[in-house]
N, C-alpha and C. Protein backbone atom coordinates (compact mmCIF):
# COMPACT_ATOMS: atom_id res chain seq x y z
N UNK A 1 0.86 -1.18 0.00
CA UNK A 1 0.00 0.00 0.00
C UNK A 1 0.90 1.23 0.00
N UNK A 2 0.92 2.05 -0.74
CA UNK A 2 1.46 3.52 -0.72
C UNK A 2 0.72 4.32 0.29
N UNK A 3 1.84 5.19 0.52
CA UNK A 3 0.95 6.36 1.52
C UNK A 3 0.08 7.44 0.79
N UNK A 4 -0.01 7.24 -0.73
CA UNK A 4 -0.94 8.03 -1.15
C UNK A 4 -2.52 7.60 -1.09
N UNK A 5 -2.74 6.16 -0.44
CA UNK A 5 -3.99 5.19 0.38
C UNK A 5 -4.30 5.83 1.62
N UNK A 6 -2.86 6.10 2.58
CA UNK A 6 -3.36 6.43 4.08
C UNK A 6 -4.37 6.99 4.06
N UNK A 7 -4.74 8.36 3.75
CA UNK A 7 -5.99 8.84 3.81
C UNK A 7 -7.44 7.95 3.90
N UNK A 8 -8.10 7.14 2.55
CA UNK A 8 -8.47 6.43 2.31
C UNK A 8 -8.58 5.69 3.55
N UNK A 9 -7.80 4.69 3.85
CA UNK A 9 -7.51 3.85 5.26
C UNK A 9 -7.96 4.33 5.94
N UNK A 10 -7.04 5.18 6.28
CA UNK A 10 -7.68 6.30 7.50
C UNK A 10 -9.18 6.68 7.73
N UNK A 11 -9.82 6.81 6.62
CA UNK A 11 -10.98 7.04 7.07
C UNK A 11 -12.29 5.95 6.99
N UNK A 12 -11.78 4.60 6.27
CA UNK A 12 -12.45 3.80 6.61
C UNK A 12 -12.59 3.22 8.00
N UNK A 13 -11.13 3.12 8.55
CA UNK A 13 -10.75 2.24 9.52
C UNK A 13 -11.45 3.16 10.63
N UNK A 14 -11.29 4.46 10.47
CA UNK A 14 -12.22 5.21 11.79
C UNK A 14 -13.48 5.19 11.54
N UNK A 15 -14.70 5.08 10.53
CA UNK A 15 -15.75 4.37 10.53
C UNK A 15 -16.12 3.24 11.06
N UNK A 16 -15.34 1.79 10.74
CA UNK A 16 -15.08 0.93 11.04
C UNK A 16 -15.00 0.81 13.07
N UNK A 17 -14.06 1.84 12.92
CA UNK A 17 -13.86 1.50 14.47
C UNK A 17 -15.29 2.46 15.38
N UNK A 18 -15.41 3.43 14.68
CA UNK A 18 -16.89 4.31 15.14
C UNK A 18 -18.14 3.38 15.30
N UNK A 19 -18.26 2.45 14.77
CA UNK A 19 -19.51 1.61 14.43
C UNK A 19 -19.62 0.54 15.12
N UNK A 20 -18.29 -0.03 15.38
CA UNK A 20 -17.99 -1.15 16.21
C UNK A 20 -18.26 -0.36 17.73
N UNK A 21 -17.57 0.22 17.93
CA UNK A 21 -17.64 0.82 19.36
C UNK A 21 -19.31 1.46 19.78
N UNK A 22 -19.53 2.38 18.61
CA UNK A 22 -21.20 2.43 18.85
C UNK A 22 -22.13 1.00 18.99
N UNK A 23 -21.80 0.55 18.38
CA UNK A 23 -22.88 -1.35 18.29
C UNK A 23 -22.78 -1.62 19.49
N UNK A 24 -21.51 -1.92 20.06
CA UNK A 24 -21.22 -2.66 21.20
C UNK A 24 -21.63 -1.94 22.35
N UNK A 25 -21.85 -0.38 22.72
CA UNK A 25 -22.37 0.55 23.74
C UNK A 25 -23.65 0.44 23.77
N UNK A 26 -24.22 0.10 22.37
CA UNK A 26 -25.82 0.29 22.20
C UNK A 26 -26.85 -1.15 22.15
N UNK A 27 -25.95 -1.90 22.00
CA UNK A 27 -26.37 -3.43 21.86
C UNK A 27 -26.16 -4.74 23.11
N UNK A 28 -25.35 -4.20 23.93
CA UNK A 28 -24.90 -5.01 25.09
C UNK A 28 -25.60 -5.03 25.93
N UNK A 29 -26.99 -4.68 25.56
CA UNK A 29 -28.01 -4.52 27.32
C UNK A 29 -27.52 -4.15 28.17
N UNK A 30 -26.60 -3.03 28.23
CA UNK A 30 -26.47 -2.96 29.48
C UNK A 30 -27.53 -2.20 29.76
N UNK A 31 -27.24 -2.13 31.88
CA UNK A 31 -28.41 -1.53 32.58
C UNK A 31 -28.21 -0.44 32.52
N UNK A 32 -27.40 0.37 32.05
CA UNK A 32 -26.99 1.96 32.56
C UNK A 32 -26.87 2.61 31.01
N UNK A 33 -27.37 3.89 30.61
CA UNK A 33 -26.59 4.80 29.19
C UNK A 33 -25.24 4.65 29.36
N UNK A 34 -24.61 4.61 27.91
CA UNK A 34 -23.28 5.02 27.89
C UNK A 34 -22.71 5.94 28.40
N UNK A 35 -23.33 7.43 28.39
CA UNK A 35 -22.62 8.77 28.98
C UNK A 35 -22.01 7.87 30.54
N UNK A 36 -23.25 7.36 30.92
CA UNK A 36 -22.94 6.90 32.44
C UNK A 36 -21.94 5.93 32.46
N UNK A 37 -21.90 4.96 32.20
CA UNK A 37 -20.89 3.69 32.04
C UNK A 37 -19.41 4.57 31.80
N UNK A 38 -19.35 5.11 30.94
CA UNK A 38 -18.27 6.09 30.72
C UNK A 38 -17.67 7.17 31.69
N UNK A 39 -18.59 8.05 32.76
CA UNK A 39 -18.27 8.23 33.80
C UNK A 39 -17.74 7.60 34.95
N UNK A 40 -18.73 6.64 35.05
CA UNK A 40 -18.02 5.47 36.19
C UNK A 40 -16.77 4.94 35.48
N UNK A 41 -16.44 4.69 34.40
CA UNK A 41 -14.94 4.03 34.46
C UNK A 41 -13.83 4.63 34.32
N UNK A 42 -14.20 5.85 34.54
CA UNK A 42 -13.29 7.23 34.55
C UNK A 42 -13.08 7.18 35.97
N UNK A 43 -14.10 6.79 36.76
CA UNK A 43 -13.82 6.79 38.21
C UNK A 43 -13.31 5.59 38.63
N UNK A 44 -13.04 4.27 37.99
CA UNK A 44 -12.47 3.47 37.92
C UNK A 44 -10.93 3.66 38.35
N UNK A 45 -10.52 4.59 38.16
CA UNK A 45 -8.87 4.54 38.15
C UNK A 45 -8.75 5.62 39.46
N UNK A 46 -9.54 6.07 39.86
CA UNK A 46 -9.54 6.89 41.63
C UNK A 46 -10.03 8.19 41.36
N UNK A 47 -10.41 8.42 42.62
CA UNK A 47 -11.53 9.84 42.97
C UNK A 47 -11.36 10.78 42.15
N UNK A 48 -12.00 11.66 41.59
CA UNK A 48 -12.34 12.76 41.05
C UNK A 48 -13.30 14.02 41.03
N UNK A 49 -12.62 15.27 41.13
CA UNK A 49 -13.60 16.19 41.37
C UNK A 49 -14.59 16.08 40.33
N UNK A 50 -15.99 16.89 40.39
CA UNK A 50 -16.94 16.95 39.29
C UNK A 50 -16.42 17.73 38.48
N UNK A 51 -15.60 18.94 38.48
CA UNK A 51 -14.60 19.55 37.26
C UNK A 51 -13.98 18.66 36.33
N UNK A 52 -13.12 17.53 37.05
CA UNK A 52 -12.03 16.37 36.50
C UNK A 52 -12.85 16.23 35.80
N UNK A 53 -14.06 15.40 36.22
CA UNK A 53 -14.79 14.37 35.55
C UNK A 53 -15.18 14.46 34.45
N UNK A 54 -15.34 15.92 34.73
CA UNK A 54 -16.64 17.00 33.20
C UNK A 54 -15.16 17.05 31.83
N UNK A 55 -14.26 17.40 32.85
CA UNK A 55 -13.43 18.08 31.30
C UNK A 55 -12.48 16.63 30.70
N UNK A 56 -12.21 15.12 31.46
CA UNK A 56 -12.12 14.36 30.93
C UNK A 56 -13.35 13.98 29.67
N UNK A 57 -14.27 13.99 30.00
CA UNK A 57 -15.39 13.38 29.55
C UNK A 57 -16.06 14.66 28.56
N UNK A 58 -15.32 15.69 28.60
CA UNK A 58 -15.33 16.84 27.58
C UNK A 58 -16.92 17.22 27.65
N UNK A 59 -17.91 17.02 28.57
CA UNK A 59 -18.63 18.00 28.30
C UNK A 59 -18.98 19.16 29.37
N UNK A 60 -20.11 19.59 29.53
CA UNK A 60 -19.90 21.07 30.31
C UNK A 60 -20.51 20.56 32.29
N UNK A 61 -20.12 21.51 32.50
CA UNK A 61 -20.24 21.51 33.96
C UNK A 61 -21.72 21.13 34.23
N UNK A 62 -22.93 21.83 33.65
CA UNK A 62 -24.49 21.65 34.00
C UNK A 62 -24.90 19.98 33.47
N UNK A 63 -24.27 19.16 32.69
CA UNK A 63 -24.22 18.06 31.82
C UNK A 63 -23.39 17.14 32.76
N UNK A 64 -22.55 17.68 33.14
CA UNK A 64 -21.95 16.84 34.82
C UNK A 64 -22.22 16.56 35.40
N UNK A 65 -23.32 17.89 36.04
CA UNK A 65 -23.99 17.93 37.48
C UNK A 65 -25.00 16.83 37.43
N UNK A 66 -25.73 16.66 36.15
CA UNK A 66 -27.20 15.71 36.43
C UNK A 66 -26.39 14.11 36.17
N UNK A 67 -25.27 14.13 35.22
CA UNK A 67 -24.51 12.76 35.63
C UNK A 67 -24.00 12.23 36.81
N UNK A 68 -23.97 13.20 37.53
CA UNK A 68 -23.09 12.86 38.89
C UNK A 68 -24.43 12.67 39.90
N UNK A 69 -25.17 13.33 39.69
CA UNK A 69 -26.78 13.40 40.90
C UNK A 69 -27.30 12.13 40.46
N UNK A 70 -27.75 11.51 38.58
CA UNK A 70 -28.19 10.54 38.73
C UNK A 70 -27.15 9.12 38.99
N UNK A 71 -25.71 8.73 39.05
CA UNK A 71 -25.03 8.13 39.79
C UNK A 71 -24.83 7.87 41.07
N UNK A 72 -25.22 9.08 42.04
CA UNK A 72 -25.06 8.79 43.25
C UNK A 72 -26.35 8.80 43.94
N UNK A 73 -27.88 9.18 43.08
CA UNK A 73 -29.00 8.58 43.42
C UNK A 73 -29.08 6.83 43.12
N UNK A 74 -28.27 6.70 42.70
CA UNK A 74 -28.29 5.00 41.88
C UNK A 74 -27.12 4.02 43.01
N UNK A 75 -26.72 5.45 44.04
CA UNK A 75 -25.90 4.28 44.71
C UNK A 75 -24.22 3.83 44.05
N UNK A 76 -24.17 4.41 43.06
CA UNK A 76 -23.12 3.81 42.50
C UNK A 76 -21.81 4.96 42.71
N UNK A 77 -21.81 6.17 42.93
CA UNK A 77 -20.78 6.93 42.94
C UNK A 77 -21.04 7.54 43.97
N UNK A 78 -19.92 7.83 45.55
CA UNK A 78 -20.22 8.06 46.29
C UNK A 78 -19.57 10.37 45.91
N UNK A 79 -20.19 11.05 46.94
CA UNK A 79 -19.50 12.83 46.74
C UNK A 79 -19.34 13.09 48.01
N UNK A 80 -18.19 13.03 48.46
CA UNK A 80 -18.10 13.46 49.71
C UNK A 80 -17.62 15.25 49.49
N UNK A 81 -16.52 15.89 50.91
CA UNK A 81 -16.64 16.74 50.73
C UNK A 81 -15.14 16.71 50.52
N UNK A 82 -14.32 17.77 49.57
CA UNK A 82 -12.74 17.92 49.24
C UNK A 82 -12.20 18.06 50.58
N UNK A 83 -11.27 17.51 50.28
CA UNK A 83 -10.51 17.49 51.87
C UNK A 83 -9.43 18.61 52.22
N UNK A 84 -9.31 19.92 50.80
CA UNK A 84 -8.82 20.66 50.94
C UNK A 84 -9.12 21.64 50.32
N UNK A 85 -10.46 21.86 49.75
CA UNK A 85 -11.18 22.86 49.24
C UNK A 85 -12.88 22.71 49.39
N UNK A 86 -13.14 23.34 50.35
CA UNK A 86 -13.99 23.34 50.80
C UNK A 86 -15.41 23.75 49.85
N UNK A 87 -14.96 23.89 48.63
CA UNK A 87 -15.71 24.56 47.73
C UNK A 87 -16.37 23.31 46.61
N UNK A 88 -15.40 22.34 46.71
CA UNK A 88 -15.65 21.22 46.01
C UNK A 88 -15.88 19.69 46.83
N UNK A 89 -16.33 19.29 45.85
CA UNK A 89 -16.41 17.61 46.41
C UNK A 89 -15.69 16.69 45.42
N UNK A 90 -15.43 15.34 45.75
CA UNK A 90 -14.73 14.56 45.37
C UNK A 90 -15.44 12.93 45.42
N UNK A 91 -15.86 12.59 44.06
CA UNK A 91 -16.42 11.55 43.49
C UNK A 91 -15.46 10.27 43.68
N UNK A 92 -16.19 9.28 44.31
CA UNK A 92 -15.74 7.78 44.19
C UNK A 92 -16.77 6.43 43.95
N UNK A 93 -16.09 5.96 42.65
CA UNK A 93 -16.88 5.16 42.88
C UNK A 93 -16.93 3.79 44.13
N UNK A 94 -18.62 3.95 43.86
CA UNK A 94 -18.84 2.70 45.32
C UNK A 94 -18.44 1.30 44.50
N UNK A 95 -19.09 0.13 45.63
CA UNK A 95 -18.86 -0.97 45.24
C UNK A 95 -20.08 -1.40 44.48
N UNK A 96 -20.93 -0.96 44.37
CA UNK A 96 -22.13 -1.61 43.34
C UNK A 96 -21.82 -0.64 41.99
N UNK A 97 -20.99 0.74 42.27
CA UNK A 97 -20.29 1.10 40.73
C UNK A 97 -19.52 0.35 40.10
N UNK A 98 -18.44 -0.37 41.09
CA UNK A 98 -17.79 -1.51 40.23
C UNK A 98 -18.59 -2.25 39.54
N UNK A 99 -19.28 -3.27 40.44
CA UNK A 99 -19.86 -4.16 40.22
C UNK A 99 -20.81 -4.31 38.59
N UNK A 100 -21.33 -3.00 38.36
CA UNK A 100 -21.72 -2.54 37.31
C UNK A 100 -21.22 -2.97 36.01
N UNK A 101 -19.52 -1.78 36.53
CA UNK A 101 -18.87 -1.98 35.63
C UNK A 101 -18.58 -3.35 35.06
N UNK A 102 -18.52 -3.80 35.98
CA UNK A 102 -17.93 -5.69 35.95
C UNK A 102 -19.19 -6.19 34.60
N UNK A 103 -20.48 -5.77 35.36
CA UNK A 103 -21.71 -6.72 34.39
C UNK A 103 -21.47 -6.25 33.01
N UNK A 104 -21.01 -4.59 32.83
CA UNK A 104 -20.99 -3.93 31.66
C UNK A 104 -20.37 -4.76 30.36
N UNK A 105 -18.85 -4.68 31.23
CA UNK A 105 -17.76 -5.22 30.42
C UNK A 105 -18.02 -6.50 30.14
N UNK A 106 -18.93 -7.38 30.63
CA UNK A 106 -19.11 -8.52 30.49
C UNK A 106 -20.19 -8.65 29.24
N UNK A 107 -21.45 -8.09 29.41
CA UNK A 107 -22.37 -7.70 28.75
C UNK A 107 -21.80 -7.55 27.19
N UNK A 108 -20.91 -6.46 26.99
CA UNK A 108 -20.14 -5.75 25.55
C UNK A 108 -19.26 -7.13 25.11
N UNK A 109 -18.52 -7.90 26.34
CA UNK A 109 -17.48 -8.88 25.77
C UNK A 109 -18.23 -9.64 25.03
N UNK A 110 -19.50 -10.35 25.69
CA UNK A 110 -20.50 -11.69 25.50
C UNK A 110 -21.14 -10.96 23.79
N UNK A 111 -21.21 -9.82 23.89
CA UNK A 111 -22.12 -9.26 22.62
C UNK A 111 -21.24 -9.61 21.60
N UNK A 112 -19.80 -8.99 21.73
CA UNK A 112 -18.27 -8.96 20.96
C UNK A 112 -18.51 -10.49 20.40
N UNK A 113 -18.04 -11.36 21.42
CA UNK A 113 -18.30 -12.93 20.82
C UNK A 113 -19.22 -13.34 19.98
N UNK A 114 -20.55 -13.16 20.16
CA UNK A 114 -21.43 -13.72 19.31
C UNK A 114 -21.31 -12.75 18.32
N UNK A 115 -20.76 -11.52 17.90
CA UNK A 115 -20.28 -10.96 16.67
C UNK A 115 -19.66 -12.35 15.78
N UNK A 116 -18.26 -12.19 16.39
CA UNK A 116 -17.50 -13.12 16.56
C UNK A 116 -17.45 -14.80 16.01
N UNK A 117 -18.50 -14.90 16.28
CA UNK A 117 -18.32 -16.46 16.40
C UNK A 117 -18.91 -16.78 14.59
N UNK A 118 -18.75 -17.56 14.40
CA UNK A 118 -18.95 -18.28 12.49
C UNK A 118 -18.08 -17.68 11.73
N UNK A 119 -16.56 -16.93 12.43
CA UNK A 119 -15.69 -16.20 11.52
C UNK A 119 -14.71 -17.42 11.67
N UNK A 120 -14.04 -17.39 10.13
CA UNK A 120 -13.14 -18.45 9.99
C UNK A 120 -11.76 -18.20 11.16
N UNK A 121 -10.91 -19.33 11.29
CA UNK A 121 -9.64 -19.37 11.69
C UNK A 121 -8.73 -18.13 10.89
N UNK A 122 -8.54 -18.08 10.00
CA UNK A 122 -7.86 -16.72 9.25
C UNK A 122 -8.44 -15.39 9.98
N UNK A 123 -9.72 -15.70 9.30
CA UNK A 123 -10.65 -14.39 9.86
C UNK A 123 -10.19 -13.87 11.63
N UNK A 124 -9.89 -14.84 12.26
CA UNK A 124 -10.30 -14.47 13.79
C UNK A 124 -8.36 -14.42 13.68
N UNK A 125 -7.57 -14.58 13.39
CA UNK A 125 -6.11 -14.52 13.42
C UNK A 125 -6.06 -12.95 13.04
N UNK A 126 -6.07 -12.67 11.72
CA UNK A 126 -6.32 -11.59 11.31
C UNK A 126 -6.91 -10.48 12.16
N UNK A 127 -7.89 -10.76 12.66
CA UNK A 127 -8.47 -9.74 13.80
C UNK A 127 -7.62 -9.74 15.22
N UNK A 128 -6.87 -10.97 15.36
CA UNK A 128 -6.15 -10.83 16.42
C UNK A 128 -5.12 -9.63 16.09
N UNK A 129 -4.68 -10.28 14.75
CA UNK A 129 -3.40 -9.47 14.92
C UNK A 129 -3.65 -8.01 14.80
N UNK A 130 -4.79 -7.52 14.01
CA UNK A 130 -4.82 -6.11 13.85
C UNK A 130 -5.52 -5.80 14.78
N UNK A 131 -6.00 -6.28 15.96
CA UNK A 131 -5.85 -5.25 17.17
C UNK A 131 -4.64 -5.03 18.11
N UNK A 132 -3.59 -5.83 17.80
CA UNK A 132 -2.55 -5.77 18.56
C UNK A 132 -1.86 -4.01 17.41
N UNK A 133 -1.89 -4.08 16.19
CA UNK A 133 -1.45 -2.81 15.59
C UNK A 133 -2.28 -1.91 15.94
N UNK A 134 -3.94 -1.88 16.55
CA UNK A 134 -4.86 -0.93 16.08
C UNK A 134 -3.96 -0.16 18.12
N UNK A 135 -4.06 -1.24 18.90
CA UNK A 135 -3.09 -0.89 19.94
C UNK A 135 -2.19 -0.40 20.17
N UNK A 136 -1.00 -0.24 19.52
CA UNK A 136 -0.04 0.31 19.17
C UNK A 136 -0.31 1.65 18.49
N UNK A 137 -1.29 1.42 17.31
CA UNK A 137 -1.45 3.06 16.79
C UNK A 137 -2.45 3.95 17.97
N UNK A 138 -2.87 3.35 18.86
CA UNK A 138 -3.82 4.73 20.26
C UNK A 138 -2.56 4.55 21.23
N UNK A 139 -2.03 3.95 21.23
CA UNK A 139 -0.48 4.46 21.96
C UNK A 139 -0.84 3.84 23.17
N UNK A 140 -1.08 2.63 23.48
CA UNK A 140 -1.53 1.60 24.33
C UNK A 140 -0.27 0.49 25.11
């Protein structure tokens, strides 16, 4: 392939990967919206103010606030108070947020498989290997 393709590539393979990732958010039953699932596993990796949370997750502060109220009405993300700014609070997730997460990832894997499954030996090699490159190109 010449690099006068990359383009081309490039913009299939981010369709490709847009569609896959949408299917699998929208198709996995899970119990929770994506926006949410996506918050909690941001809190996955340790506490965060509702600022952190908003500008990881790139949207605005008022779009925060009702993510974070309906999470910790649900039990799943605890807000205590900052332990050095009295002005803020600091998000953790609880243990039924894990737990969530756990069914989530399970939910998307089990969906992934039955994608999956009636693809030949080549077919499923092939997909091995180009997620080990698609890994390498998000800098993983």
């Amino acid at each position: 392939m010449t690099t006068d393709a990359l383009p081309d590539l490039a913009s299939d393979l981010r369709i490709a990967c847009q569609r896959i990732s949408r299917r699998v958010r929208f198709e996995s039953s899970s119990e929770l919206a994506p926006h949410l699932v996506s918050a909690l596993a941001n809190l996955r990796h340790g506490p965060l103010t509702p600022g952190e949370l908003a500008e990881i997750e790139r949207i605005s502060a008022p779009s925060m606030t009702k993510t974070i109220n309906c999470l910790v009405e649900r039990g799943l993300v605890s807000r205590d108070d900052h332990p050095s700014d009295g002005r803020s609070k600091v998000l953790t997730l609880t243990a039924d947020g894990e737990a969530v997460l756990d069914r989530t990832a399970r939910a998307r894997d089990d969906w992934m498989v039955r994608q999956l499954q009636g693809l030949s030996g080549e077919e499923i090699a092939l997909l091995n290997d180009a997620t080990a490159v698609l890994n390498r190109v998000v800098g993983r």
